[in-house]
Each structure stands twice: as structure tokens, then as C-alpha cells.
Protein backbone atom coordinates (compact mmCIF):
# COMPACT_ATOMS: atom_id res chain seq x y z
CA UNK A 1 0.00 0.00 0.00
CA UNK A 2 2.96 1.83 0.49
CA UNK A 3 5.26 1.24 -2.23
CA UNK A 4 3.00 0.45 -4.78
CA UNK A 5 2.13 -2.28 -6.56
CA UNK A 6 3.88 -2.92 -9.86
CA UNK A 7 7.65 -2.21 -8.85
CA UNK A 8 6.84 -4.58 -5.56
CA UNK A 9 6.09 -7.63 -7.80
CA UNK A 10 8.58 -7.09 -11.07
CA UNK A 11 11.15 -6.93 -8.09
CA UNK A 12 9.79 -10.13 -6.14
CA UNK A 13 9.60 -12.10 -9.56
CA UNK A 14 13.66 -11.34 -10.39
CA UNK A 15 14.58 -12.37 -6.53
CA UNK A 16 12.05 -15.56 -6.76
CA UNK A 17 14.27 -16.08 -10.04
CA UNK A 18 17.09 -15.59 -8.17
CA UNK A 19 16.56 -17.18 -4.62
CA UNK A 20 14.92 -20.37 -6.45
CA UNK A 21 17.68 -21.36 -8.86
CA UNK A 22 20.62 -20.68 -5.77
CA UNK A 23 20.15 -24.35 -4.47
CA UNK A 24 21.59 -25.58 -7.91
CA UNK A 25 24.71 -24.40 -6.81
CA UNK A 26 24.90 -24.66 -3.00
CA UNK A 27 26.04 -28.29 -1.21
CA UNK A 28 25.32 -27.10 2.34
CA UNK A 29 21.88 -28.35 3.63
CA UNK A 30 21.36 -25.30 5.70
CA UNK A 31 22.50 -22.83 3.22
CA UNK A 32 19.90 -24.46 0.66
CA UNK A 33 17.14 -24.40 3.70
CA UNK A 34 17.93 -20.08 4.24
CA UNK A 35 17.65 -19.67 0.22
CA UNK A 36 14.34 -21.55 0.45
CA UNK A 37 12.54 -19.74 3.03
CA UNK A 38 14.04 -16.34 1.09
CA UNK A 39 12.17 -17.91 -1.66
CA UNK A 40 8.88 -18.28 0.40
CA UNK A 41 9.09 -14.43 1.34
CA UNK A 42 9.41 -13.32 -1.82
CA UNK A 43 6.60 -15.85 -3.10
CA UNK A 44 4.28 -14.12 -0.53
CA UNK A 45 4.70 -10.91 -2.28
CA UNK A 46 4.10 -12.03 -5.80
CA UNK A 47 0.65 -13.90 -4.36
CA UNK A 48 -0.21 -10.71 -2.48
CA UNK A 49 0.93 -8.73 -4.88
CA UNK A 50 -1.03 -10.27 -7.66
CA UNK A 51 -4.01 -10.61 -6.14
CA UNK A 52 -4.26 -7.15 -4.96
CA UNK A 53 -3.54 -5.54 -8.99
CA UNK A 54 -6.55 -8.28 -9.45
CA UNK A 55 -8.46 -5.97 -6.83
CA UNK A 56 -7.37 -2.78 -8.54
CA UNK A 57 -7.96 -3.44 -12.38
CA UNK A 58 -11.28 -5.01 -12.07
CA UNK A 59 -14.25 -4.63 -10.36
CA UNK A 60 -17.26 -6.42 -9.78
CA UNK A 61 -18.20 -9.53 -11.68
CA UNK A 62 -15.24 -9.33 -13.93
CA UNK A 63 -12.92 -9.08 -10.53
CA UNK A 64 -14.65 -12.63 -9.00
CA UNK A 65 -13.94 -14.00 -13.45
CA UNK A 66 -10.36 -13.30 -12.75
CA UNK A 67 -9.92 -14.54 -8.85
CA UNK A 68 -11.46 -17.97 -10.08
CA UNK A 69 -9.28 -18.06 -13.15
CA UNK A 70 -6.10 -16.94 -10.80
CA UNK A 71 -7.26 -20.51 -8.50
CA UNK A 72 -7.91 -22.58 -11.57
CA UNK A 73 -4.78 -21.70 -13.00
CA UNK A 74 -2.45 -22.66 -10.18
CA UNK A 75 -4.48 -25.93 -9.85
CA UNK A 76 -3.37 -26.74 -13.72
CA UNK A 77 0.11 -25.11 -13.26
CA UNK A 78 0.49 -27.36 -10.24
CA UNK A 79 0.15 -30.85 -12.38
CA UNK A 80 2.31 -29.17 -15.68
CA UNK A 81 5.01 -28.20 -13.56
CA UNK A 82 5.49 -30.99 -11.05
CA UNK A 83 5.42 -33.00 -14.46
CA UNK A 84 7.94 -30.70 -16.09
CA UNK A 85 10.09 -30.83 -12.68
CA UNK A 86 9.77 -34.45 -12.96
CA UNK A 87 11.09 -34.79 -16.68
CA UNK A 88 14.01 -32.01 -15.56
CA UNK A 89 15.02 -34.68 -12.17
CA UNK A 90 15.63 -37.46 -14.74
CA UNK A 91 17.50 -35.82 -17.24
CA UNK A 92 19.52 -33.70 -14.99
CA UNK A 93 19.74 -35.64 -11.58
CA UNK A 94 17.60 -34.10 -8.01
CA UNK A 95 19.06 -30.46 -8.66
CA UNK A 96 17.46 -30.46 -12.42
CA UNK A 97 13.96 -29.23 -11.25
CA UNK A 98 15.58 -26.06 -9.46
CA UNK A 99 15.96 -24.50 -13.52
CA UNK A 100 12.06 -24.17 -13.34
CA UNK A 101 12.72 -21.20 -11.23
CA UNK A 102 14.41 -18.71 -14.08
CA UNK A 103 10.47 -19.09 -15.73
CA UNK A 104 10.14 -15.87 -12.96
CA UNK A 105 12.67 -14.01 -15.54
CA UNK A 106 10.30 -13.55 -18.55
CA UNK A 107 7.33 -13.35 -16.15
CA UNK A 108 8.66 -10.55 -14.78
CA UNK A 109 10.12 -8.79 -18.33
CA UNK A 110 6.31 -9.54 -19.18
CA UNK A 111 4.91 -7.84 -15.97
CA UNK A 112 7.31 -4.76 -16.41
CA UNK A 113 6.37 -4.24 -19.81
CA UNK A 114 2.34 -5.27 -20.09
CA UNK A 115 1.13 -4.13 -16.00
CA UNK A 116 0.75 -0.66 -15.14
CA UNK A 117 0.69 1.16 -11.52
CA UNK A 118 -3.42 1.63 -10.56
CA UNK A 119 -4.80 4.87 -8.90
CA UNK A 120 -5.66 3.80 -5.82
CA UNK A 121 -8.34 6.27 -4.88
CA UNK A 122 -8.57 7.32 -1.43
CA UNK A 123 -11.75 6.64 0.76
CA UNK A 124 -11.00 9.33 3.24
CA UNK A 125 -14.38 11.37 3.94
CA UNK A 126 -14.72 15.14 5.67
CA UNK A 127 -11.03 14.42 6.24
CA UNK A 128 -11.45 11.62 8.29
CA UNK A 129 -8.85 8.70 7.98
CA UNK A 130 -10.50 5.53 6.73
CA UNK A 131 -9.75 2.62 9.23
CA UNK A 132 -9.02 -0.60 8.89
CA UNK A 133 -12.29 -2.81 8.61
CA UNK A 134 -11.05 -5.41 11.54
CA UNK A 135 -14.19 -6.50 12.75
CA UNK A 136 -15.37 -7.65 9.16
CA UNK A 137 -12.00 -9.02 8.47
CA UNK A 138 -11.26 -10.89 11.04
CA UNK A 139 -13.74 -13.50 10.57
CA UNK A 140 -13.09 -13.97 7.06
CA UNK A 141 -9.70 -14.07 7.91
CA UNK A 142 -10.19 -16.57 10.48
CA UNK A 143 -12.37 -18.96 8.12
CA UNK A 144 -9.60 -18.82 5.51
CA UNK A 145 -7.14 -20.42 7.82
CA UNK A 146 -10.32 -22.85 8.15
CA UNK A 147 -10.66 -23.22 4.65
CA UNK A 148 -6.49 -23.70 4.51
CA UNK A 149 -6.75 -26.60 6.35
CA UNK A 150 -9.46 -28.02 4.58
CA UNK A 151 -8.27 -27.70 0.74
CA UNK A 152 -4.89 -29.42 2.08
CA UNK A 153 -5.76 -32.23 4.04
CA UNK A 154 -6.92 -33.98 1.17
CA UNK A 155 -3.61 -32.63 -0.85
CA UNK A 156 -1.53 -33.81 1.83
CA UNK A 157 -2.63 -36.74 2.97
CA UNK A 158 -3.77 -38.24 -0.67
CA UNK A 159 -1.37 -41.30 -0.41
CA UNK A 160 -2.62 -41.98 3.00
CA UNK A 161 -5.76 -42.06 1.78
CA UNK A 162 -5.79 -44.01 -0.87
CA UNK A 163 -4.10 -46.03 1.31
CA UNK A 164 -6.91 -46.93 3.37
CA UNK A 165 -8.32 -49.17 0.10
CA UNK A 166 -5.02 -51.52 0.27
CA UNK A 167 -1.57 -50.86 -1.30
CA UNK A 168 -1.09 -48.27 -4.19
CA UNK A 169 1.63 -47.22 -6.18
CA UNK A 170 2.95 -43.78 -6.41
CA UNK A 171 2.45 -43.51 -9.87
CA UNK A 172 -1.49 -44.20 -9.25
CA UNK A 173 -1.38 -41.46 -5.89
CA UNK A 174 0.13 -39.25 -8.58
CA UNK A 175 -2.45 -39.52 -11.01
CA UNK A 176 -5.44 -39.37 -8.69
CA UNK A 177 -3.34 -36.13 -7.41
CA UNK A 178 -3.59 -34.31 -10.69
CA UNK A 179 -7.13 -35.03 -10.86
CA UNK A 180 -8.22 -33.60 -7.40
CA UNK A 181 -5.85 -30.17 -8.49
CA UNK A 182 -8.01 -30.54 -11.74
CA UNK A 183 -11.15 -30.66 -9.26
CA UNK A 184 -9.80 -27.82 -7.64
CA UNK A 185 -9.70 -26.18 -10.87
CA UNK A 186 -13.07 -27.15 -11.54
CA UNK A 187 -14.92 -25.92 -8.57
CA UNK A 188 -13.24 -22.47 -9.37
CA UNK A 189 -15.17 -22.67 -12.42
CA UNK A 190 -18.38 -23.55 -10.29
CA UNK A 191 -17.72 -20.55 -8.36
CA UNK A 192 -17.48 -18.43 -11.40
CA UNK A 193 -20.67 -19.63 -12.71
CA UNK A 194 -22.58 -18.50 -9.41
CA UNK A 195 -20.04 -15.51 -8.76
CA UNK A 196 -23.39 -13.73 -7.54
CA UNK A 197 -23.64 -15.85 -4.87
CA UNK A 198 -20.27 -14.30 -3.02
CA UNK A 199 -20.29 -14.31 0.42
CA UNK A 200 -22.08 -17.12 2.87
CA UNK A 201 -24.24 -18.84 0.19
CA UNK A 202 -21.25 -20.25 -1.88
CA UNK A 203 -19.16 -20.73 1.93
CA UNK A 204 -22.56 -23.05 2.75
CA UNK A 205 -22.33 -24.79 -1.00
CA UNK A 206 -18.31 -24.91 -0.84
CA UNK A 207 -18.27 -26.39 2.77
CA UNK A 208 -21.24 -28.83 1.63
CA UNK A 209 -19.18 -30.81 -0.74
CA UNK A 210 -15.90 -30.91 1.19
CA UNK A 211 -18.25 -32.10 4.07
CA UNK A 212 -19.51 -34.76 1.75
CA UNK A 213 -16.40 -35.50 0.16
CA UNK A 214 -14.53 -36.28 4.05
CA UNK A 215 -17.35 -37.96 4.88
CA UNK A 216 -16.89 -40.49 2.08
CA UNK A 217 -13.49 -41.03 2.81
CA UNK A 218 -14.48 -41.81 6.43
CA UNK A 219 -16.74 -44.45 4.94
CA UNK A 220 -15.09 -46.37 2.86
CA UNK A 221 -12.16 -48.90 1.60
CA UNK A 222 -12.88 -48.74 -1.78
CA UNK A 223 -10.19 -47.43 -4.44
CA UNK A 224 -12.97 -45.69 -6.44
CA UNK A 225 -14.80 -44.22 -3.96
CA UNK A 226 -12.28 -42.79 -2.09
CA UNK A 227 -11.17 -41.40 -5.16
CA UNK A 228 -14.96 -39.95 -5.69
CA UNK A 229 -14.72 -39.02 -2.25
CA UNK A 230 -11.42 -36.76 -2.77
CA UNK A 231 -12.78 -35.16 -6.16
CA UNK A 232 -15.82 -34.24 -4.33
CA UNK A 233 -14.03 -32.03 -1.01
CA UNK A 234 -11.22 -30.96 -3.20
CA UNK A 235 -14.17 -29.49 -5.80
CA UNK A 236 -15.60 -27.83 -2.64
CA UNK A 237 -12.16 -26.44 -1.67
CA UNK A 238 -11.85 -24.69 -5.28
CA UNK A 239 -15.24 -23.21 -4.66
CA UNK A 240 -14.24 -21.68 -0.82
CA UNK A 241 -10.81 -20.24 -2.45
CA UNK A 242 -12.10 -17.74 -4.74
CA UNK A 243 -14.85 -16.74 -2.30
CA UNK A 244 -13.10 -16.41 0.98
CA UNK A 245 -10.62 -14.45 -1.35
CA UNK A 246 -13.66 -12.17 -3.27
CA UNK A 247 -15.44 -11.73 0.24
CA UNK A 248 -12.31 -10.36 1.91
CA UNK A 249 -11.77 -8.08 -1.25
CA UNK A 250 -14.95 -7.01 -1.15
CA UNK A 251 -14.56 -5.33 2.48
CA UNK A 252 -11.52 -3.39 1.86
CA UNK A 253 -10.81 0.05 1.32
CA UNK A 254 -9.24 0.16 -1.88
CA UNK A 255 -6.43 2.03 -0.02
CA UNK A 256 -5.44 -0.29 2.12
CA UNK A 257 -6.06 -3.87 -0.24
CA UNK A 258 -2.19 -4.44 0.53
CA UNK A 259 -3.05 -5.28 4.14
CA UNK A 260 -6.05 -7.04 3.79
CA UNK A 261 -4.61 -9.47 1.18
CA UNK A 262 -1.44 -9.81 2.81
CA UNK A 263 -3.42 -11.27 5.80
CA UNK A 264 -5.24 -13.14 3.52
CA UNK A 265 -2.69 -15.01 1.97
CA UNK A 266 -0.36 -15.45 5.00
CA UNK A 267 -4.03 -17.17 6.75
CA UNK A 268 -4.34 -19.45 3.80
CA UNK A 269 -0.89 -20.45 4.16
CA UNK A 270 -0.79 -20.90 7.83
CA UNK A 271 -3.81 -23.49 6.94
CA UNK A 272 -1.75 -25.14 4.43
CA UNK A 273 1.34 -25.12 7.39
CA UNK A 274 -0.87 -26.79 9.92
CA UNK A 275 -3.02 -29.12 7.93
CA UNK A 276 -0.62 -32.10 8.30
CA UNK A 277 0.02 -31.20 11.91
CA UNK A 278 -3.55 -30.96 13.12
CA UNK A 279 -4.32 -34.58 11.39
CA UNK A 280 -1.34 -35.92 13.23
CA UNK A 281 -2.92 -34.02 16.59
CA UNK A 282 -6.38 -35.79 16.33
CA UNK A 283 -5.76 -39.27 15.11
CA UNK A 284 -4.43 -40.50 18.72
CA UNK A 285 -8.12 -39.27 20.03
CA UNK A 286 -10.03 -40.50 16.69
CA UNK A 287 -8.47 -43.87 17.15
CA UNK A 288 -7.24 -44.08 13.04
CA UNK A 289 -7.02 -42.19 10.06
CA UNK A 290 -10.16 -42.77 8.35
CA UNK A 291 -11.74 -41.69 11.75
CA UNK A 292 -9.77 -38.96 12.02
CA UNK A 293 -11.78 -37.79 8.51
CA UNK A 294 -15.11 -38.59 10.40
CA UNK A 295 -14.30 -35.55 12.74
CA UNK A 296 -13.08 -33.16 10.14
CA UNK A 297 -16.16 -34.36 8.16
CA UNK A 298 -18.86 -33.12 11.68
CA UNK A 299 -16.77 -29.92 12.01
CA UNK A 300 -16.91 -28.63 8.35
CA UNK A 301 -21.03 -29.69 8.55
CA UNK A 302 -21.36 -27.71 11.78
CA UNK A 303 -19.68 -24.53 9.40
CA UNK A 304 -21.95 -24.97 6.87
CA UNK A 305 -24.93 -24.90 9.64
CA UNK A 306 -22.87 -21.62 10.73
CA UNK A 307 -23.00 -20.50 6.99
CA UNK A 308 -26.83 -21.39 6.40
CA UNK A 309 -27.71 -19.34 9.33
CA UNK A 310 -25.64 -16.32 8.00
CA UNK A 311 -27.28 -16.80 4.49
CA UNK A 312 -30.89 -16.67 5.89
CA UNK A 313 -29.61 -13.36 8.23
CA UNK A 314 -28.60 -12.22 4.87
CA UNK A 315 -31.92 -12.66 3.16
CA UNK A 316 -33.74 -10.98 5.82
């Protein structure tokens, strides 16, 4: 909010460049740790970054088209580039998928040349200092770490849960990977289509299906449903993204969008952080994995009770 917006993010792009290809020429473990959590700083800036210009070019419906095609797309860029990665670690040993990094270079020569810096117009009334929007935040912000945890449990724990239907091979747990990210994709195109919806009717559709979704992989041992069963909550998950993420937007001064998104994206990534460690937490009071599910499966349902009761306030 400070700086600006376009500078910020050509800058971030030629240090992700930079921090991401170092480990191809480092041998120290700890030296390749420091470069990779430089690399996570900077990658908070170009997410923030990003989705703020979103925020500042577009409004309305067009806004919520481009925050469901900025979710879909990372879903498909997940499965091209982990493939890509892939092909680079066999033809150039472990270090090979590190090269994937200098893409940032003609991103950035690309966001340099095409992006331009928005007026942010001030909301400042009778020359009164606009505050920060905390109590409508805060919630959303809160449900996002939520939502975090949600969209990654699946992600996470995908081999362990295919698992629970008998011994599979990574190959298969890679496969049925790229088709939940595809689902996530998918339900980002779900969103789009009922973009009118923002707010706590597509939270109570969104958290629906993931309930569904954990419930089914609570309930069962077969391969092909617990394959359903992931498609289903990670289809949910694409739908919560884009409207946590359009909700938030929607309650920010244009002035200070920086903020707001920033403490957006670091709550969706403090879900992603935690989502392994809380299924590790509950398991030893589930009794098992698939249990474990059951109870993620009762808490999302008791949100989307929350969220029906806030989408009946709102049609009051």
C-alpha cells in the first residue's frame, strides 16, 4: 500500500528467479534451507501482490472472473510443472527441477512491460482517515485459515488415503493427485458460474461438498470411492478459495487492499502449514485415520450450519 504495486512484484519475480535457482549451486543443507525460506518471502509478495492488482484493475463480476481463473490456474500449473520438474530430475539428476525457477525471468520482463501502476483512490471522507475494517475481516480471515486446512488435508494426505483401500503405487497417488488439483480447478469454475452468490451462500455450498467429500473417505475402503470421495471435497475447496478471497476483497478500502490481502494469503498459508500437523494431533483421540476424517467431516457440517444461518440473516 505503500510502495506500490507494480515495482513490488517485477522486483519479487527477479529475486524468486534468483533465490529459487541458488540451491543448484549450493552443497550445504542449511545454506539451501535459508535460500528456500528467502524464496517463500518473496513468493508471498508475488501472491499478495497479484491478487491485490486483481483488486485494482477489475471490479465487480469481472474481478470474481479473474480470482477464479487466478485458483484454476495454479491448480493446472500445479500438475504441468510438477510434471515438467519431474522430466528435468531425470535428465539432470535431483538439482534439475531447481531451472524451473528462471520461468520468474520472462514473467517478470512480461509484468514490467504489459502491467501498469493503478490509482488507488482514497476513501477518506470530511477528512477523516478511513480505518481498517477489523471486525469484518477478522472472521473472514479466520475462516480462511479454516478453509487452509481443509483444501490441504486432502492434498496432503492423498497417499494416506488411498491407502486406506489396500496398497497403491505412487504412480497411481500421482495420477489421482492431478485429478483432485483438476477438481480444484473445476470448482473455481463452479464458483465463477454462481459468482453472484459471493459471500455465505457459496461458503454453505463450498463447505457442503468438502463435508460430503470427508465424509466419504471416512466411509469407505474402496479405491474408487475414495477417489470420488477426494474429487468431491477438493471441488468444494476450489469453490471456498475464490470466495473467501472475493469476500475479503470485497470489504476493503481500496487504499489499504495491501493489508487485507497480505493477511489473507499469510491465513491461507498458515492453513496449508498446519493441515498435516492438526491430522497428526487428532488421530491419537479418533483412534485411526479414516476416523480422524469422520471428525473433520462433523466440524466442516457444523460450518456450513454456521453459513446457512448467515445466508438466511442475509436474506432478511
Amino acid at each position: 500500500d505503500k510502495l506500490g504495486r507494480k515495482h513490488l512484484l517485477v522486483g519479487a519475480l527477479v529475486l524468486y528467479a534468483g533465490f529459487g535457482i541458488i540451491p543448484w549451486f549450493l552443497d550445504d543443507l542449511f545454506q539451501i534451507i535459508g535460500a528456500r525460506v528467502a524464496l517463500g518471502i518473496t513468493e508471498a509478495v508475488i501472491m499478495t501482490v497479484a491478487t491485490v492488482l486483481i483488486g485494482d484493475y477489475f471490479e465487480g463480476a469481472r474481478r470474481e472472473k479473474w480470482i477464479a481463473l487466478q485458483v484454476g490456474f495454479g491448480s493446472v500449473a500445479a500438475i504441468v510443472l510438477i510434471a515438467v520438474g519431474g522430466g528435468l530430475g531425470e535428465l539432470l539428476g535431483s538439482r534439475g527441477p531447481f531451472l524451473l525457477y528462471l520461468l520468474a525471468i520472462p514473467i517478470a520482463l512480461a509484468a514490467a512491460t504489459i502491467l501498469f501502476e493503478p490509482t488507488v483512490k482514497s476513501t477518506d471522507t470530511d477528512g477523516e482517515r478511513v480505518k481498517f475494517p477489523i471486525k469484518a475481516v477478522l472472521p473472514l480471515i479466520l475462516t480462511t485459515i479454516g478453509v487452509g486446512i481443509i483444501f490441504y488435508s486432502v492434498i496432503v494426505q492423498l497417499g494416506p488415503i488411498l491407502g486406506l483401500s489396500g496398497e497403491v503405487s505412487p504412480a497411481t497417488i500421482g495420477l489421482v493427485g492431478a485429478l483432485t488439483n483438476l477438481s480444484v480447478g473445476a470448482g473455481s469454475i463452479l464458483f465463477n458460474q454462481l459468482k453472484k452468490n459471493v459471500g455465505p451462500r457459496l461458503l454453505l455450498v463450498g463447505l457442503v461438498l468438502a463435508a460430503i467429500g470427508y465424509f466419504g473417505i471416512s466411509m469407505t475402503t474402496s479405491f474408487y470411492a475414495l477417489c470420488a470421495s477426494s474429487i468431491v471435497a477438493c471441488i468444494g475447496a476450489g469453490m471456498l478459495l475464490p470466495n473467501m478471497l472475493t469476500w475479503t476483497m470485497n470489504c476493503l478500502p481500496p487504499e489499504m487492499r495491501g493489508r487485507g490481502m497480505g493477511m489473507w494469503t499469510g491465513a491461507f498459508f498458515l492453513g496449508q502449514f498446519v493441515a498435516p500437523l492438526v491430522t497428526a494431533s487428532i488421530i491419537p483421540f479418533t483412534g485411526g485415520f479414516a476416523e480422524a476424517f469422520m471428525a473433520y467431516a462433523v466440524v466442516i457440517a457444523a460450518g456450513a450450519i454456521v453459513a446457512l444461518v448467515l445466508t438466511r440473516r442475509s436474506a432478511v
